[in-house]
Protein backbone atom coordinates (compact mmCIF):
# COMPACT_ATOMS: atom_id res chain seq x y z
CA UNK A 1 122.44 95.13 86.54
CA UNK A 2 119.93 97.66 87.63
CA UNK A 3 118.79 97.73 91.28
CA UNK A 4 115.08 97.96 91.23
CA UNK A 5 113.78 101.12 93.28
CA UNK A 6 112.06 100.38 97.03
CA UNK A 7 108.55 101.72 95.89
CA UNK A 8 108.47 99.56 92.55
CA UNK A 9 110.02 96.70 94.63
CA UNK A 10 106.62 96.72 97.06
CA UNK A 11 104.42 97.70 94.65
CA UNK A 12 105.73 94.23 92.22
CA UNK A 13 105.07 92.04 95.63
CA UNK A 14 101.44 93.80 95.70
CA UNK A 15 100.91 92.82 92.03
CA UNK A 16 102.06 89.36 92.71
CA UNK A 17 99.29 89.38 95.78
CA UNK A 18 96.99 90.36 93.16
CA UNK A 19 97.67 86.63 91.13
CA UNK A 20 95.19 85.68 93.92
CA UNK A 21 92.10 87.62 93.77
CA UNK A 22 89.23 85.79 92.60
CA UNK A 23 87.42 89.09 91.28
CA UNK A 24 86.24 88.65 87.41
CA UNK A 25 86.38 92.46 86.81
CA UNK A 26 89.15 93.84 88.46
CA UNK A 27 92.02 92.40 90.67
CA UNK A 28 93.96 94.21 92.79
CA UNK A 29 96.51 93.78 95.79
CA UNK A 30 97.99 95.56 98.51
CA UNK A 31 100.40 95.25 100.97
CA UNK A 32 101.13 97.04 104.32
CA UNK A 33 104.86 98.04 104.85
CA UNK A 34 105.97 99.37 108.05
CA UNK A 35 110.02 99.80 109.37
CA UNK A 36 110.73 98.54 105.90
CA UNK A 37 108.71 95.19 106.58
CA UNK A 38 105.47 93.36 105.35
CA UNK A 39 103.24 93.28 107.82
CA UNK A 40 100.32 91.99 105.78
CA UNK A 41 99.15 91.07 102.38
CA UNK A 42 95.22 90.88 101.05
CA UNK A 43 93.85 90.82 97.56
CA UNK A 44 89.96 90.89 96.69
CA UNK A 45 87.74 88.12 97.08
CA UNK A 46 84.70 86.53 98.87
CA UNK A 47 84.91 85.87 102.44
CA UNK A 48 86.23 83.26 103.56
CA UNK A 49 84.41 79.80 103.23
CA UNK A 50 82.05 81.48 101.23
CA UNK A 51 81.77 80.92 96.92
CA UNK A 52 84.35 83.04 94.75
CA UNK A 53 82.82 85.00 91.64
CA UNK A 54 85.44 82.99 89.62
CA UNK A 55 83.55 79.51 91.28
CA UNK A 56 80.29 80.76 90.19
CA UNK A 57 81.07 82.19 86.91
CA UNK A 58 78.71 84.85 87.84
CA UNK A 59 79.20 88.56 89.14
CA UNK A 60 75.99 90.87 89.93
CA UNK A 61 77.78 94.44 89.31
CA UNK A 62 78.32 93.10 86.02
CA UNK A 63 75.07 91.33 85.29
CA UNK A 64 73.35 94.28 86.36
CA UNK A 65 76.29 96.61 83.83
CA UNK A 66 76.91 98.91 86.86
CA UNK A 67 79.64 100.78 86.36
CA UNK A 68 83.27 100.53 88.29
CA UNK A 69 83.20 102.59 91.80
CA UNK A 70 79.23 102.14 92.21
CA UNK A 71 76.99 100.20 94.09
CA UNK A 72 79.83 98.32 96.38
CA UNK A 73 77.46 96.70 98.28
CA UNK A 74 76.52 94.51 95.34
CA UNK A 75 79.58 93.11 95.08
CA UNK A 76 80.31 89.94 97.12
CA UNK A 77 84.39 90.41 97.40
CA UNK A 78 85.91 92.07 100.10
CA UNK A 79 88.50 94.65 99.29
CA UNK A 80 92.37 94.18 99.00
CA UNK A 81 93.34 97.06 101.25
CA UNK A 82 90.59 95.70 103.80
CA UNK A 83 91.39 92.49 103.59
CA UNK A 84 95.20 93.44 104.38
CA UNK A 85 94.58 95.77 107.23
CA UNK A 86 92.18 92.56 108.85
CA UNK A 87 95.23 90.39 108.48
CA UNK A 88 97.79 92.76 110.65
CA UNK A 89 97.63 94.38 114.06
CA UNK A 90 96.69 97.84 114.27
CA UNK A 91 100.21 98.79 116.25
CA UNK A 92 101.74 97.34 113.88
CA UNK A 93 100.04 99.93 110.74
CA UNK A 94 100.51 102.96 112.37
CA UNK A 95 102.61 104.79 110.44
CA UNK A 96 102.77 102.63 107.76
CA UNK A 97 102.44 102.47 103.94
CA UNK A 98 100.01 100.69 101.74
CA UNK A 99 100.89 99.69 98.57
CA UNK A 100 98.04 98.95 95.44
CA UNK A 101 97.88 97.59 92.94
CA UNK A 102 95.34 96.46 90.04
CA UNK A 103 94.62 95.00 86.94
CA UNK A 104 92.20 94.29 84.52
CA UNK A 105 90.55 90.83 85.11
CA UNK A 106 90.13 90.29 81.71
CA UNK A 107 93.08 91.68 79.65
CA UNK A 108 95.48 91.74 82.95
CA UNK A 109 96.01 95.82 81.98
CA UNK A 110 97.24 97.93 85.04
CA UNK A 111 94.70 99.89 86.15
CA UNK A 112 95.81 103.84 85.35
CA UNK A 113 92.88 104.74 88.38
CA UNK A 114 94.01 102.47 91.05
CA UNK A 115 92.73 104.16 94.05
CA UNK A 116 91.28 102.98 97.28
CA UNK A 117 87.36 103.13 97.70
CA UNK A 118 85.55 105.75 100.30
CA UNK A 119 85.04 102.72 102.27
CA UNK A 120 88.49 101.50 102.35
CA UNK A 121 90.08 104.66 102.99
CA UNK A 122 88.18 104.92 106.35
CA UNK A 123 89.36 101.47 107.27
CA UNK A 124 92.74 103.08 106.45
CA UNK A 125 92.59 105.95 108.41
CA UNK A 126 91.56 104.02 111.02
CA UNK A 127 93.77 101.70 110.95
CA UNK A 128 97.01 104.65 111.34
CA UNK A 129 98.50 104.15 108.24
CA UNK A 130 100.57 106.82 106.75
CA UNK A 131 100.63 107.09 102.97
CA UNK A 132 98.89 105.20 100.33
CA UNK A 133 101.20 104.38 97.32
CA UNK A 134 99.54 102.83 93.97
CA UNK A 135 100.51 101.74 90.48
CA UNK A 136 99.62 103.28 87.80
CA UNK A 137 101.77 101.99 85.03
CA UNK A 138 104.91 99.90 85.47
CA UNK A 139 106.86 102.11 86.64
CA UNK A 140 105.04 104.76 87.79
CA UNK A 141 102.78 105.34 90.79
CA UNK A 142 100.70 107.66 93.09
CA UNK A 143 101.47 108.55 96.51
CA UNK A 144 98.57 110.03 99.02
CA UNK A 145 99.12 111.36 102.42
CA UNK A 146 96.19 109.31 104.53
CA UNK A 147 95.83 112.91 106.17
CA UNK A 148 94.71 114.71 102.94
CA UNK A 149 91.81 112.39 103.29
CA UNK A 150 91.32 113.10 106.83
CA UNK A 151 91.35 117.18 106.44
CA UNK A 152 89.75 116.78 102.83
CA UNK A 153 86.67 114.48 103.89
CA UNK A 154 84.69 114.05 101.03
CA UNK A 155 81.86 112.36 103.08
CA UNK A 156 80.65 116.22 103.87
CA UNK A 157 78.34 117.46 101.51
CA UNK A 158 78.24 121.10 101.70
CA UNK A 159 75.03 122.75 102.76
C-alpha cells in the first residue's frame, strides 16, 4: 500500500470540508495547517442563522448570469478561506498553510482555477499565513507564497 503524500493528505480533508458548502455554483473548502495541525476548517455559505442558497433554491450571481470572480458582493455566502481564518486565532495562522479546494456545484468537477479571491487574500495576509496550497486536479496542486501577493499587489493600478 501506497502512503498518500502530506499535501494531497490536507488538501482530501479540505475537499471533504467542501461536502458542506451550501453554494449552488461552486463549493470549495479550506483548511489552515500550522506545526503539522488543523487549526481550522470553513467552506462557503451564508452566515450563520441566515437562509442558504441551497434553502432558497435561488442564487442572484446566477439569476443575473454574472460571470465567476465578478460582482462578489452579490453573492450572499461567505468565503471558505474567510470563513476558516474567522474560526482560528490569529497566533495560531502565522506561519501557516491554507489548503483549497473546489468543485463544481453541479457536476462535482475540481475546479482547474481554484484560487483565493482579492478579498480573501487580504484576509490572508492579514491573518500571517504563509503559503496558499490549492487543488487543481487530483493529484496535483498550486502552491503561492502569501508574500508574492504582498510585494505583487495587484490592488495598484499604475498611473
Amino acid at each position: 500500500m501506497e502512503r498518500k503524500d502530506k499535501v494531497n493528505y490536507y488538501l482530501d480533508i479540505a475537499d471533504a470540508v467542501l461536502l458542506r458548502s451550501t453554494c449552488l455554483r461552486r463549493r470549495y473548502g479550506a483548511i489552515i495547517v500550522s506545526n503539522d495541525e488543523i487549526i481550522s476548517t470553513g467552506y462557503n455559505g451564508a452566515p450563520r442563522g441566515r437562509k442558504n442558497c441551497i434553502d432558497t433554491q435561488s442564487c442572484a450571481r446566477e439569476m443575473l448570469n454574472i460571470p465567476s470572480g465578478q460582482r462578489y458582493e452579490l453573492c450572499r455566502s461567505v468565503h471558505a478561506e474567510a470563513n476558516a481564518i474567522i474560526s482560528a486565532a490569529r497566533s495560531d495562522m502565522i506561519g501557516g498553510t491554507l489548503y483549497l479546494a473546489g468543485r463544481d456545484a453541479k457536476t462535482g468537477a475540481i475546479l482547474r482555477d481554484t484560487t483565493p479571491c482579492s478579498m480573501c487574500r487580504r484576509l490572508i495576509i492579514n491573518a500571517g499565513i504563509h503559503r496558499v496550497v490549492c487543488r487543481i486536479s487530483e493529484s496535483e496542486f498550486t502552491v503561492t507564497s502569501v508574500r508574492d501577493w504582498i510585494f505583487n499587489d495587484d490592488s495598484i493600478q499604475p498611473v
